[in-house]
Protein backbone atom coordinates (compact mmCIF):
# COMPACT_ATOMS: atom_id res chain seq x y z
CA UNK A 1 -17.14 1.69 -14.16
CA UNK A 2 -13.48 2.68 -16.16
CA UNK A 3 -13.95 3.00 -19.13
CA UNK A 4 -9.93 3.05 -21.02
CA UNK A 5 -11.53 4.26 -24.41
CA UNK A 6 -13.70 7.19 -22.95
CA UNK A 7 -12.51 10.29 -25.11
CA UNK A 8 -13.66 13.10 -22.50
CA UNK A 9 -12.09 11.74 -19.61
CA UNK A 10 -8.22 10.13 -18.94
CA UNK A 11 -8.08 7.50 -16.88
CA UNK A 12 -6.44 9.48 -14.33
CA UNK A 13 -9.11 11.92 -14.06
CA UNK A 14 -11.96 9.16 -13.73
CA UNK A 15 -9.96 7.32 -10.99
CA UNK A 16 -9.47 10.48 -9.02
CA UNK A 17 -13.45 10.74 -7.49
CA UNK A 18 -13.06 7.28 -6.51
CA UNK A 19 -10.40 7.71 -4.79
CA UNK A 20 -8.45 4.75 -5.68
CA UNK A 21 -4.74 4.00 -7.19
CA UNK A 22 -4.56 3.85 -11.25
CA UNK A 23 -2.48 0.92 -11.05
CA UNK A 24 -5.43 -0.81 -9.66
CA UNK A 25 -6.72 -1.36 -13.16
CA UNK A 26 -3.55 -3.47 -13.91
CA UNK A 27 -3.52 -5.93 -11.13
CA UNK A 28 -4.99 -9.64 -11.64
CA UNK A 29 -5.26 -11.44 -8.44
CA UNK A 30 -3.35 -14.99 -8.77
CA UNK A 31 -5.67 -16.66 -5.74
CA UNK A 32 -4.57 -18.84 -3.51
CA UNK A 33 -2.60 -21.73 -4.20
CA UNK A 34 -3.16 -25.19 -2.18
CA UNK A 35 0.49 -25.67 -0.33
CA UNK A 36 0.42 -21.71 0.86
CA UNK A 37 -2.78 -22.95 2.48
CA UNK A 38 -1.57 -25.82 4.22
CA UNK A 39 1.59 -23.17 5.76
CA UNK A 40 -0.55 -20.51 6.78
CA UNK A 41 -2.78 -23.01 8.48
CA UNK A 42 0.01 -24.39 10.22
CA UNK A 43 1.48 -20.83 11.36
CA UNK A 44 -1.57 -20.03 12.07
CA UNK A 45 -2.09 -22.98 14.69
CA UNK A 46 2.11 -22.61 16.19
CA UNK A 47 0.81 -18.76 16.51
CA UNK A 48 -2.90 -19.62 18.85
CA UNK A 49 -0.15 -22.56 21.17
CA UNK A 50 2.50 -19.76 21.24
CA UNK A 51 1.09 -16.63 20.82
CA UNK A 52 3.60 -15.25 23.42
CA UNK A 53 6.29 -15.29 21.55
CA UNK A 54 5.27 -12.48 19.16
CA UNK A 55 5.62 -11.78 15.61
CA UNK A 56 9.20 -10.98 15.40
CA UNK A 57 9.68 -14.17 17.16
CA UNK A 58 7.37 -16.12 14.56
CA UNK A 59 9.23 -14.96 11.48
């Protein structure tokens, strides 16, 4: 869809109609990793018993 080595168009200029960030072309996702799993399933569950409490609360 980018293409870094077109010689008409900058990179800026083919980004612009799609309405998305240049910087986009630089980021790798890094996934998830297993123990950030097993804490956001456990926030997630003290969050559903005591949802009352609120997000400030939670952090």
């Amino acid at each position: 869809m980018i293409e870094p080595d077109n010689p008409d168009l900058s990179i800026g200029q083919q980004f612009k109609p799609l309405s998305i960030a240049r910087s986009s072309i630089h980021y790798i996702p890094k996934g998830k990793i297993e123990p950030n799993l097993g804490f956001m399933r456990q926030i997630d569950e003290q969050f559903l018993k005591t949802s009352f409490f609120g997000v400030g609360q939670m952090t």
